[in-house]
PDB file of N, CA and C in Angstrom:
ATOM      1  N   UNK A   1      -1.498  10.170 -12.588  1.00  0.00           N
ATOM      2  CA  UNK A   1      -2.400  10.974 -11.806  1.00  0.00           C
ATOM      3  C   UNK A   1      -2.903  10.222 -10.588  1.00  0.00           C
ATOM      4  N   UNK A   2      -3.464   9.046 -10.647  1.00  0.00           N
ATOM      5  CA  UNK A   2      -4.108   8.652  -9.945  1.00  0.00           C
ATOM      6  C   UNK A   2      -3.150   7.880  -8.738  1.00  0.00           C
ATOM      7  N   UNK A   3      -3.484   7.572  -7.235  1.00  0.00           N
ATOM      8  CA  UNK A   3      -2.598   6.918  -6.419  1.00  0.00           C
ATOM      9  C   UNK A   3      -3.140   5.651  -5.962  1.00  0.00           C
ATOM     10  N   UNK A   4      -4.369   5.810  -6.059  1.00  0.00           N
ATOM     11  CA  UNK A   4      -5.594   4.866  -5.926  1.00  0.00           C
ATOM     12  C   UNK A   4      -6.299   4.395  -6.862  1.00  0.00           C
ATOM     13  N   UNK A   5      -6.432   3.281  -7.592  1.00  0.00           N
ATOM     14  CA  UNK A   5      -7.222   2.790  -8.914  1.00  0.00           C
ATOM     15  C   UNK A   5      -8.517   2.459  -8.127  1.00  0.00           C
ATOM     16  N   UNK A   6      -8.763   3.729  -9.137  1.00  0.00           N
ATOM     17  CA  UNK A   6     -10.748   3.804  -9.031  1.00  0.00           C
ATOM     18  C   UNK A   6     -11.318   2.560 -10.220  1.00  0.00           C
ATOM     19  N   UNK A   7     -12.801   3.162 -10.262  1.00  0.00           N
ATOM     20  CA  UNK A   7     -13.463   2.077 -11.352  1.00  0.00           C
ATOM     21  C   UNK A   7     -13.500   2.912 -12.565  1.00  0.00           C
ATOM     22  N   UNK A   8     -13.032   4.087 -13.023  1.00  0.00           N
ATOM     23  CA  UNK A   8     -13.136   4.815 -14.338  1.00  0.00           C
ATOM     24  C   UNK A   8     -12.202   4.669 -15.377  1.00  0.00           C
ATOM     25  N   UNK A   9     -12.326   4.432 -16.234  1.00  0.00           N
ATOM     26  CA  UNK A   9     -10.922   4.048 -17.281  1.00  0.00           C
ATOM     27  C   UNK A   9     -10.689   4.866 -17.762  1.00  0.00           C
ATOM     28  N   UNK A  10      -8.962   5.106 -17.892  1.00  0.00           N
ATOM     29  CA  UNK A  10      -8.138   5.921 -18.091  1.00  0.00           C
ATOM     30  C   UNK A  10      -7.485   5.498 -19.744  1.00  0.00           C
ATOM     31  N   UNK A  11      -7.589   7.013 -20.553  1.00  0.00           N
ATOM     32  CA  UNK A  11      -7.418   6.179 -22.090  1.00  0.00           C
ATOM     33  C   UNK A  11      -5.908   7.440 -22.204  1.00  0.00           C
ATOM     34  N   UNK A  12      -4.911   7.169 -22.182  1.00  0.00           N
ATOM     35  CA  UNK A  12      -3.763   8.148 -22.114  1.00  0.00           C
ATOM     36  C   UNK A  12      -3.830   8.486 -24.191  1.00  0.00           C
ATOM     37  N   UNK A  13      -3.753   9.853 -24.524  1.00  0.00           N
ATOM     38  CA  UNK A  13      -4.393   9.836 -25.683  1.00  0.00           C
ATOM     39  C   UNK A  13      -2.647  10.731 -26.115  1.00  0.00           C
ATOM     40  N   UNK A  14      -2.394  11.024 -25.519  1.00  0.00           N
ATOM     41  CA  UNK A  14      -0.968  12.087 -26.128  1.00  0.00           C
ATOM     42  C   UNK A  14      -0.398  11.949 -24.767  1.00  0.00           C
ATOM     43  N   UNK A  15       1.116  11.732 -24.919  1.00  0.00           N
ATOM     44  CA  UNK A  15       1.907  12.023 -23.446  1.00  0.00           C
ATOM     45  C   UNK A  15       3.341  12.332 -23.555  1.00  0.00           C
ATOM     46  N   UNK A  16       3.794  13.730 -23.492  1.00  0.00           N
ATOM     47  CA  UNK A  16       4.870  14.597 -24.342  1.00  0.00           C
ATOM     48  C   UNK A  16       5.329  15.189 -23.204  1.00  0.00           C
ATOM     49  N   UNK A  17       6.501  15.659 -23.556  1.00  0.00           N
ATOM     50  CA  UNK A  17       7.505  16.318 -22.302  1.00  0.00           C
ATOM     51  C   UNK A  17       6.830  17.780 -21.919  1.00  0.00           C
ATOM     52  N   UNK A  18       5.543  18.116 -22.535  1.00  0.00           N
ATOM     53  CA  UNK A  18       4.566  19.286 -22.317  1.00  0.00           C
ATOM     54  C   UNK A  18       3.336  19.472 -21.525  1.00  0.00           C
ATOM     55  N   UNK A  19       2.571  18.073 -22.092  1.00  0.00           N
ATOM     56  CA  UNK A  19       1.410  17.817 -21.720  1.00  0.00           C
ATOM     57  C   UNK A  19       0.870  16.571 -21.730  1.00  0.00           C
ATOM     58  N   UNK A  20       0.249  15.936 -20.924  1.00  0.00           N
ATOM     59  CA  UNK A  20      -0.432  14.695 -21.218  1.00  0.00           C
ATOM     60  C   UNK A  20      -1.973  14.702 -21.242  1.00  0.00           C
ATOM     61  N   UNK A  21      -2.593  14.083 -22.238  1.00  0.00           N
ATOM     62  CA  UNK A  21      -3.731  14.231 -22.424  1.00  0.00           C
ATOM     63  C   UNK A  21      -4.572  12.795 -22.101  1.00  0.00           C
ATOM     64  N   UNK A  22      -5.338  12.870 -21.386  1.00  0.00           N
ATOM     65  CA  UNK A  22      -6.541  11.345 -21.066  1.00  0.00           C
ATOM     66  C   UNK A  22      -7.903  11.451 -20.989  1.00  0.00           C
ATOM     67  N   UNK A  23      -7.789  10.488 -21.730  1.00  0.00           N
ATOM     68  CA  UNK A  23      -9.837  10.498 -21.569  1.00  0.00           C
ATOM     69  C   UNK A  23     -10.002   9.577 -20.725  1.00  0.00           C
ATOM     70  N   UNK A  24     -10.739  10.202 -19.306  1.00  0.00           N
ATOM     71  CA  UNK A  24     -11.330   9.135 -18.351  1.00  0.00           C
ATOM     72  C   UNK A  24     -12.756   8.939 -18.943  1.00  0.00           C
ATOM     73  N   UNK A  25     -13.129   7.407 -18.679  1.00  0.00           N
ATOM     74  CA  UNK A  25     -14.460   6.988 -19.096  1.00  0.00           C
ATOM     75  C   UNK A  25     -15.384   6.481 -17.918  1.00  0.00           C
ATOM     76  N   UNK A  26     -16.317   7.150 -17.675  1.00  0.00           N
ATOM     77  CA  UNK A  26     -17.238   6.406 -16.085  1.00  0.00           C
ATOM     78  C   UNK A  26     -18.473   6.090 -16.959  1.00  0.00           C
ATOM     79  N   UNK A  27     -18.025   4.314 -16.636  1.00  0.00           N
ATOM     80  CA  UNK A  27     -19.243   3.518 -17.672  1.00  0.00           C
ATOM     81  C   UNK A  27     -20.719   3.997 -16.699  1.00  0.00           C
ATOM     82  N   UNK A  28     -20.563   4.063 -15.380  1.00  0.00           N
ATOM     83  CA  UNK A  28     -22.187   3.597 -14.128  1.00  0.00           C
ATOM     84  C   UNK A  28     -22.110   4.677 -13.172  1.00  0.00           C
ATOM     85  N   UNK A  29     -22.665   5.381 -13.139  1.00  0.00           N
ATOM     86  CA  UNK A  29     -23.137   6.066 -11.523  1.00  0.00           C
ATOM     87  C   UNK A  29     -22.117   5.679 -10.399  1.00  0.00           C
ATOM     88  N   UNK A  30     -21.590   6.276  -9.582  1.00  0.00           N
ATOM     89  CA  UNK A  30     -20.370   5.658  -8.959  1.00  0.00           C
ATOM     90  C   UNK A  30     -19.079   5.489  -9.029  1.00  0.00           C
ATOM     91  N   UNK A  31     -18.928   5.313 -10.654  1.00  0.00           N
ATOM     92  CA  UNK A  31     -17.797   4.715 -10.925  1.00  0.00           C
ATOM     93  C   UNK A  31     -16.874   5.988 -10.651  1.00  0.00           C
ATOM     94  N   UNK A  32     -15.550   5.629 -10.777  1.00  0.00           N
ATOM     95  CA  UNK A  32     -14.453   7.067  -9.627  1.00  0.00           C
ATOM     96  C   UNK A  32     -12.904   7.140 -10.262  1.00  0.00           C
ATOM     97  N   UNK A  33     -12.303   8.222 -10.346  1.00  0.00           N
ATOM     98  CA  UNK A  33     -10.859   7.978 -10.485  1.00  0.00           C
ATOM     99  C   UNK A  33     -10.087   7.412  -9.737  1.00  0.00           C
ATOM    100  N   UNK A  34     -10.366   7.333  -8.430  1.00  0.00           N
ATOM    101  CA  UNK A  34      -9.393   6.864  -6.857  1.00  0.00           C
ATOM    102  C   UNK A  34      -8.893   8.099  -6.610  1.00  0.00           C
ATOM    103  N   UNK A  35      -8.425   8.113  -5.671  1.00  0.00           N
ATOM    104  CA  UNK A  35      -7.542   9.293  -4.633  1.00  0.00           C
ATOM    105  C   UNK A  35      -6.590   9.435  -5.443  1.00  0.00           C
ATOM    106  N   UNK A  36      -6.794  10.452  -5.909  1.00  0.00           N
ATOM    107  CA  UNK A  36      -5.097  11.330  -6.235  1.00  0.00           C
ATOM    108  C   UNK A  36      -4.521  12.885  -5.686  1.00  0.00           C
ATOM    109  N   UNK A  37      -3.884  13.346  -6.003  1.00  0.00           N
ATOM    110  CA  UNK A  37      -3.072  14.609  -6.302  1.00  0.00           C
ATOM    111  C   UNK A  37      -2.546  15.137  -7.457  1.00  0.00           C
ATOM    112  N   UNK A  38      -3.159  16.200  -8.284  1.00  0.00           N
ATOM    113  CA  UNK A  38      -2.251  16.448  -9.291  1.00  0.00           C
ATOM    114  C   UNK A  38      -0.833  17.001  -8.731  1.00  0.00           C
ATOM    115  N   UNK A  39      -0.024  16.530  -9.746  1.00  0.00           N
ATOM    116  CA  UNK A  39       1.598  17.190  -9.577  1.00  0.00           C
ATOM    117  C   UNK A  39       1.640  18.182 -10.430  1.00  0.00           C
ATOM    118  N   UNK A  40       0.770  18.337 -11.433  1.00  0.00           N
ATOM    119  CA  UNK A  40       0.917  19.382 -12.513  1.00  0.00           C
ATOM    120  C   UNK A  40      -0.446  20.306 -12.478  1.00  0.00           C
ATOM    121  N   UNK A  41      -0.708  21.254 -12.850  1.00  0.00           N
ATOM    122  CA  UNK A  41      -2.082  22.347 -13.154  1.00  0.00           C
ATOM    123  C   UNK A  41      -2.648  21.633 -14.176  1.00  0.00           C
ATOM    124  N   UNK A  42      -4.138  21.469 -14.102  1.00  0.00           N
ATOM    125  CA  UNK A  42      -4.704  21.251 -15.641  1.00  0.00           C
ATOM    126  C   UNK A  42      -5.613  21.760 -15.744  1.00  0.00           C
ATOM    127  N   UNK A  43      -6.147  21.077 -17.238  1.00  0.00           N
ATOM    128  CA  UNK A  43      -7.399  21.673 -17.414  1.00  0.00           C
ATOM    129  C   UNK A  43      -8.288  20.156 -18.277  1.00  0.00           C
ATOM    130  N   UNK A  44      -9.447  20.532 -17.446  1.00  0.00           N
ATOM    131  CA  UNK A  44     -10.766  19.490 -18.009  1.00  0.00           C
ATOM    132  C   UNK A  44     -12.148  19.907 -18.573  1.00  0.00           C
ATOM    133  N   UNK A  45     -11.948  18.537 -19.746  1.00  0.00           N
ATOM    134  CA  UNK A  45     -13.098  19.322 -20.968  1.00  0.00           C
ATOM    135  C   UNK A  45     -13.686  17.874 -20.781  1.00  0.00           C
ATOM    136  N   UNK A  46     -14.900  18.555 -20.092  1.00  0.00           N
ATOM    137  CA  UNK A  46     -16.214  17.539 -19.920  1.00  0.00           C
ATOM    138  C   UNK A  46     -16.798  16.741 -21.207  1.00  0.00           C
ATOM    139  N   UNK A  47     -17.226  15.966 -21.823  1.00  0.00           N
ATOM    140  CA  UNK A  47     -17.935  15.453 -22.674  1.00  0.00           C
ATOM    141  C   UNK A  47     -19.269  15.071 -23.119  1.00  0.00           C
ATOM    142  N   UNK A  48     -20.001  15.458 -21.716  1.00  0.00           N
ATOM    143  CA  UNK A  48     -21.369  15.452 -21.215  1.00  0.00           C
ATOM    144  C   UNK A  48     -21.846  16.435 -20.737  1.00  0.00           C
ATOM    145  N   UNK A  49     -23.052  16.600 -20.300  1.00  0.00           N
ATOM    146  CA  UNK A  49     -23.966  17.498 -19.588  1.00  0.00           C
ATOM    147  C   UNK A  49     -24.634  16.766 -18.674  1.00  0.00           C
ATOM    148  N   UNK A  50     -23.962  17.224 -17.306  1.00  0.00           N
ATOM    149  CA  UNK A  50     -24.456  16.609 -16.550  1.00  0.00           C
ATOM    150  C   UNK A  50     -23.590  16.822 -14.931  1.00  0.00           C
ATOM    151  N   UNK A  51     -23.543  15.946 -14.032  1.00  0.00           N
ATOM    152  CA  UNK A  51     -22.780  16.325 -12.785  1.00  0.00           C
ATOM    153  C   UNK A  51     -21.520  15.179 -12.368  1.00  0.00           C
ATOM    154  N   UNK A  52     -20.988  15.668 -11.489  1.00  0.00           N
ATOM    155  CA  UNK A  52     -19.074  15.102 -10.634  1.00  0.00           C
ATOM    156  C   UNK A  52     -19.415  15.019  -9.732  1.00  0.00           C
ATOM    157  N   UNK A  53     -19.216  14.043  -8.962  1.00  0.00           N
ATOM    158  CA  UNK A  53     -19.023  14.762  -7.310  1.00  0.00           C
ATOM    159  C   UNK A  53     -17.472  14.045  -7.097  1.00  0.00           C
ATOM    160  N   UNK A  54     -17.247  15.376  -6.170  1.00  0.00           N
ATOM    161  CA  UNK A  54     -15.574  15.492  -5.516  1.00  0.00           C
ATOM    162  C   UNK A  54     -15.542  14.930  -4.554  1.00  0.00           C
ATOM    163  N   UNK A  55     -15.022  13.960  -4.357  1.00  0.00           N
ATOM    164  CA  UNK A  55     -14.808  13.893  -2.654  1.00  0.00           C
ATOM    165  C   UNK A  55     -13.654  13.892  -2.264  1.00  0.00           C
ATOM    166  N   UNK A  56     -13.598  15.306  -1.321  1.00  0.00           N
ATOM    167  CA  UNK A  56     -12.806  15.972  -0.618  1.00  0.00           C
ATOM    168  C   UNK A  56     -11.563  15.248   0.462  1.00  0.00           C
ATOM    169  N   UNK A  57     -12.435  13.953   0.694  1.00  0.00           N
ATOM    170  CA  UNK A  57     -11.900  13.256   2.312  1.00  0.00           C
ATOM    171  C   UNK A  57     -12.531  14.050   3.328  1.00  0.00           C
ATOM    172  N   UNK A  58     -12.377  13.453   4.525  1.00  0.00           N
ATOM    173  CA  UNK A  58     -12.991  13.714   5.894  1.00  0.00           C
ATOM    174  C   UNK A  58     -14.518  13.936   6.091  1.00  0.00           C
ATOM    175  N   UNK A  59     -15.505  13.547   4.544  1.00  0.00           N
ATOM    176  CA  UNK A  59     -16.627  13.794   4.857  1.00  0.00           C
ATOM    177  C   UNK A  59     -17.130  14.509   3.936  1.00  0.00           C
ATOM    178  N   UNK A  60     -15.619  15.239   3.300  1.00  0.00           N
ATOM    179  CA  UNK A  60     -16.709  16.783   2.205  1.00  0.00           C
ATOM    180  C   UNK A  60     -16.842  16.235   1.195  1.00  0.00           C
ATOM    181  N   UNK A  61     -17.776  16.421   0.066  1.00  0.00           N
ATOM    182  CA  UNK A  61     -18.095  16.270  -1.001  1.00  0.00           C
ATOM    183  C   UNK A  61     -18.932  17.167  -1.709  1.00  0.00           C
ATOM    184  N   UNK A  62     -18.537  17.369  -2.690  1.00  0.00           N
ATOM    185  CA  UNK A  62     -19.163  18.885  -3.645  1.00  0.00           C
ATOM    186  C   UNK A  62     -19.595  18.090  -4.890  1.00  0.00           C
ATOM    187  N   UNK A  63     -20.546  18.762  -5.529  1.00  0.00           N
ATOM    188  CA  UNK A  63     -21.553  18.548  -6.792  1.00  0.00           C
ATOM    189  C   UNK A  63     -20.703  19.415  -7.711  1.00  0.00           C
ATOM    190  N   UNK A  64     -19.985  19.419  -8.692  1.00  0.00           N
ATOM    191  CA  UNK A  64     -19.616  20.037  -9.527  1.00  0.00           C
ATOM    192  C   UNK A  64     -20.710  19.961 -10.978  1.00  0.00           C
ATOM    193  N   UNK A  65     -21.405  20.912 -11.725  1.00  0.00           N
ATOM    194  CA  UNK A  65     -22.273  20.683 -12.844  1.00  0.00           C
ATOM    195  C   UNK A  65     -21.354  20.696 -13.789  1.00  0.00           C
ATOM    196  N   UNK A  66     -21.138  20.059 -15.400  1.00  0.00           N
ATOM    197  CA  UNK A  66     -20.763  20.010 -16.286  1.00  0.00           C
ATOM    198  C   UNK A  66     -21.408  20.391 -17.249  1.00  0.00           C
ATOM    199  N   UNK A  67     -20.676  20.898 -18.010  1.00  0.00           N
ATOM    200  CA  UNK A  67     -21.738  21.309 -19.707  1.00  0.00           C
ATOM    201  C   UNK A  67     -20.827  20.923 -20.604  1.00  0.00           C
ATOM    202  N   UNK A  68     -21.046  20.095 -21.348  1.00  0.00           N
ATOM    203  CA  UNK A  68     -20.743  19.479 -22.967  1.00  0.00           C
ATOM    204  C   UNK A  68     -19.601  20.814 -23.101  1.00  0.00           C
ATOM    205  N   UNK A  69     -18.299  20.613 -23.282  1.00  0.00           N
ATOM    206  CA  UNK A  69     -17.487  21.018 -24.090  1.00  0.00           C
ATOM    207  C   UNK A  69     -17.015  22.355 -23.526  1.00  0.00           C
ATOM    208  N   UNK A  70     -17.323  22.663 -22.450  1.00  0.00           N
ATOM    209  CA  UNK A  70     -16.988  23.486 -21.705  1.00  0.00           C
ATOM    210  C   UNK A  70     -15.738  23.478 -20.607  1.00  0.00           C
ATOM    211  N   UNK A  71     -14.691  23.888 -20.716  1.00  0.00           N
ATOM    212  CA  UNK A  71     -13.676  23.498 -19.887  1.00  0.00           C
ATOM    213  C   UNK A  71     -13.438  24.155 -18.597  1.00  0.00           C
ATOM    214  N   UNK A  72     -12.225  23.517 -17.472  1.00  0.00           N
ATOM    215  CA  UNK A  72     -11.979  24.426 -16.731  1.00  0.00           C
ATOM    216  C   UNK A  72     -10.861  24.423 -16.158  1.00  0.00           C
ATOM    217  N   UNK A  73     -10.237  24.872 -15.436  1.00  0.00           N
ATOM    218  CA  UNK A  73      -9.176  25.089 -15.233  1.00  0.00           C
ATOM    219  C   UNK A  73      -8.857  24.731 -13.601  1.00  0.00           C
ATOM    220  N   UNK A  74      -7.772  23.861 -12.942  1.00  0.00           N
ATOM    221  CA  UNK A  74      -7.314  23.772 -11.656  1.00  0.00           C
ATOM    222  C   UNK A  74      -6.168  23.901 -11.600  1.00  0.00           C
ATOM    223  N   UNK A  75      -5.392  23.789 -10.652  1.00  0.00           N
ATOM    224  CA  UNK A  75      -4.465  24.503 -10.145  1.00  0.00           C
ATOM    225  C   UNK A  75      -3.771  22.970  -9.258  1.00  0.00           C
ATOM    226  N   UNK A  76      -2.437  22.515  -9.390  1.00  0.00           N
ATOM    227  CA  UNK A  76      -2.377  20.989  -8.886  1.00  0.00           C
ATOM    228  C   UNK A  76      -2.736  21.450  -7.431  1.00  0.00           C
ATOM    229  N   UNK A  77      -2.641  20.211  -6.430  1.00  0.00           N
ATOM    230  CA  UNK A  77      -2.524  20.246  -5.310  1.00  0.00           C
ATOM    231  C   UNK A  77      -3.750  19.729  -4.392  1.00  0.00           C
ATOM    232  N   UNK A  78      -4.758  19.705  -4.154  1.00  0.00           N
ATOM    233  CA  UNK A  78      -6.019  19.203  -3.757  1.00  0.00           C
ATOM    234  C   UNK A  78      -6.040  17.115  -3.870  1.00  0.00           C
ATOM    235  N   UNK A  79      -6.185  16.623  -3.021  1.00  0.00           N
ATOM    236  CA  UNK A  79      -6.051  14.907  -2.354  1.00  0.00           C
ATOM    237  C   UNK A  79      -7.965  14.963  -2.874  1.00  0.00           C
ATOM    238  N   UNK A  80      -8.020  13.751  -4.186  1.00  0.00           N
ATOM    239  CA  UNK A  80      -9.321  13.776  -4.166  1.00  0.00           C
ATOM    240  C   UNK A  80      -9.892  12.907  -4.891  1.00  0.00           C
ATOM    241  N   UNK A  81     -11.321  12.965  -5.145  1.00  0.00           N
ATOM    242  CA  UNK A  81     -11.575  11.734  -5.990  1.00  0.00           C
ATOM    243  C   UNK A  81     -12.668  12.053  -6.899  1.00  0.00           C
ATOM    244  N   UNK A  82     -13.133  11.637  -7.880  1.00  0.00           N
ATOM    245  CA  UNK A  82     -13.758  11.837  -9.285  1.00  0.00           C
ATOM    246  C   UNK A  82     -14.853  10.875  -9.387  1.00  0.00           C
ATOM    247  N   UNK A  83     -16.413  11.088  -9.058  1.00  0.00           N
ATOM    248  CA  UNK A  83     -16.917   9.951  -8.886  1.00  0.00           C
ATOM    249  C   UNK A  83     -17.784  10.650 -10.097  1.00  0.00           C
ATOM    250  N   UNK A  84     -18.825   9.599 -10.662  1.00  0.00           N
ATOM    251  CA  UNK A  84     -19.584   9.995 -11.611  1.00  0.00           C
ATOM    252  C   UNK A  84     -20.979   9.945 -10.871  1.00  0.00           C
ATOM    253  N   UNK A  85     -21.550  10.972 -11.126  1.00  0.00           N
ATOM    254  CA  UNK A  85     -23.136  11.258 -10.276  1.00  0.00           C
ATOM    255  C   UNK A  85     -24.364  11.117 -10.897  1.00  0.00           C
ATOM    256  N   UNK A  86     -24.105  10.366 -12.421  1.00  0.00           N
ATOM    257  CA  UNK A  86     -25.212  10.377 -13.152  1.00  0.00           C
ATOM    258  C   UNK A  86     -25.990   8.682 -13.404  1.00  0.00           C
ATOM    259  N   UNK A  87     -26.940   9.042 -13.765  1.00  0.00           N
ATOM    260  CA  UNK A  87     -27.351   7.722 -14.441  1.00  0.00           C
ATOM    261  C   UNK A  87     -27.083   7.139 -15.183  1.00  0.00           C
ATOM    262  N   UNK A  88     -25.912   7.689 -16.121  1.00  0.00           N
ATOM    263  CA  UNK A  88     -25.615   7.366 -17.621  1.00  0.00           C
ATOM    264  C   UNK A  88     -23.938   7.466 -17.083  1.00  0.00           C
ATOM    265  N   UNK A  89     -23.663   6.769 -18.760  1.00  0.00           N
ATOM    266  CA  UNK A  89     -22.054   6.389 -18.881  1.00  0.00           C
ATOM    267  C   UNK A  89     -21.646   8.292 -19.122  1.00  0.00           C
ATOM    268  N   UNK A  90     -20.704   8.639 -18.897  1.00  0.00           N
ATOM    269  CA  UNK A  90     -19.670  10.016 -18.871  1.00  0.00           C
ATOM    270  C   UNK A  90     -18.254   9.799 -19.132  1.00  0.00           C
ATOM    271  N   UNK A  91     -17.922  10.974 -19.981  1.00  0.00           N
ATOM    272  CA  UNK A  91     -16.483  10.650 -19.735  1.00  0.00           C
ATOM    273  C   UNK A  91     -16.028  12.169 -19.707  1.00  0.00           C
ATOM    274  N   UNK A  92     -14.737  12.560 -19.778  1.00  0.00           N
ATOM    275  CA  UNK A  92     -14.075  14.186 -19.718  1.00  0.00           C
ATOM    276  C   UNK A  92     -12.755  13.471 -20.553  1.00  0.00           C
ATOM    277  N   UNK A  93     -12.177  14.578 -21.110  1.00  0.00           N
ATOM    278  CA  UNK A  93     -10.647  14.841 -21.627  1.00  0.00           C
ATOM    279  C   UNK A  93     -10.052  15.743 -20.362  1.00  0.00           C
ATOM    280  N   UNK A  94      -8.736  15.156 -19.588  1.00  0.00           N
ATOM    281  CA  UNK A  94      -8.037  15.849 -18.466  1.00  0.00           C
ATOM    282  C   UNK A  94      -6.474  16.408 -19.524  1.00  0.00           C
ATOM    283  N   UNK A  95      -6.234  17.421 -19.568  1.00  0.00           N
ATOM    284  CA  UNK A  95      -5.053  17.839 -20.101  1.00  0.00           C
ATOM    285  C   UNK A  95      -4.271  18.474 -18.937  1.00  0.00           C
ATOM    286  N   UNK A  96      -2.749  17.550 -18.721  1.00  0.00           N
ATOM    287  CA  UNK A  96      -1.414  18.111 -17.693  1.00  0.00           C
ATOM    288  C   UNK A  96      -0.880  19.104 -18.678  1.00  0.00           C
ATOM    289  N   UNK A  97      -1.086  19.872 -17.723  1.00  0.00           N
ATOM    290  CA  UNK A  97       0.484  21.023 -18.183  1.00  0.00           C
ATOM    291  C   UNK A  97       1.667  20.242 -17.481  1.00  0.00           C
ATOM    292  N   UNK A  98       2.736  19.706 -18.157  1.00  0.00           N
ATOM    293  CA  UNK A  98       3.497  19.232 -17.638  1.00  0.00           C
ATOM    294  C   UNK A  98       4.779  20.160 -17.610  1.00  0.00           C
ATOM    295  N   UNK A  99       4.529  21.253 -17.775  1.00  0.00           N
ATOM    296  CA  UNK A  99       5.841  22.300 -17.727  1.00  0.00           C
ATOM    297  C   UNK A  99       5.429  23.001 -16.869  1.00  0.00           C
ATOM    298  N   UNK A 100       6.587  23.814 -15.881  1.00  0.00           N
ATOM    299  CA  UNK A 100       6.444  24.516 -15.232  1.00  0.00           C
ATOM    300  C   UNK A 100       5.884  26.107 -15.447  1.00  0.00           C
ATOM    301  N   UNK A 101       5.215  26.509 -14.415  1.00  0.00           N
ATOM    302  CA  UNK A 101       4.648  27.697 -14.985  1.00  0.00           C
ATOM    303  C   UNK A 101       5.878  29.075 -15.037  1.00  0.00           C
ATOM    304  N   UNK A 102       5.621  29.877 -16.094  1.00  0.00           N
ATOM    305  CA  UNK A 102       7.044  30.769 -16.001  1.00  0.00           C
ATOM    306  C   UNK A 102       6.886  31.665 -15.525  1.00  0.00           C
ATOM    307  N   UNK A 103       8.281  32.302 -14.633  1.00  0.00           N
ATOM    308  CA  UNK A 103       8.277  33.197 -13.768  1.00  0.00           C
ATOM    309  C   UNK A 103       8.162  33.178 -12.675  1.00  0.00           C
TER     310      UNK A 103
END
């Protein structure tokens, strides 16, 4: 996933010709995935309650809120980065669809 090694640790938990599954861990406020691109669609199941911020490049950055166990769904394609916005340690489960979508 990542093209840029951020400060968040990456725990690869399942990785199958279907899907790959990782738990990123952001021990501090700050801490980040690095710049990537997904190549595949996924979906992410937060582990906390609490906030993300995205940064977009060129300046943008968005507040995404999280709720404990609540997932969501993206679509690959978006250049970006995963910073943690809280006071406390966070982590999420990121699941690749690594198959193409049908049809």
């Amino acid at each position: 996933m990542c093209s840029d090694a951020g400060t968040a640790v990456p725990k690869v938990m399942i990785e199958n010709e279907r899907v790959k599954v990782t738990e990123w861990r952001f021990a501090k406020r700050g801490d980040n995935t690095g710049w990537h691109r997904h190549a595949y669609d996924y979906v992410v199941v937060p582990l906390f309650d609490g906030v993300l911020e995205i940064d977009l490049g060129g300046g943008e950055r968005v507040t995404a809120e999280m709720k404990n166990g609540v997932p969501y769904y993206r679509e690959l394609g978006v250049e970006h980065d995963v910073i943690n916005g809280n006071d406390f340690e966070c982590a999420f489960v990121e699941i690749e669809l690594l198959e193409p979508k049908p049809g």
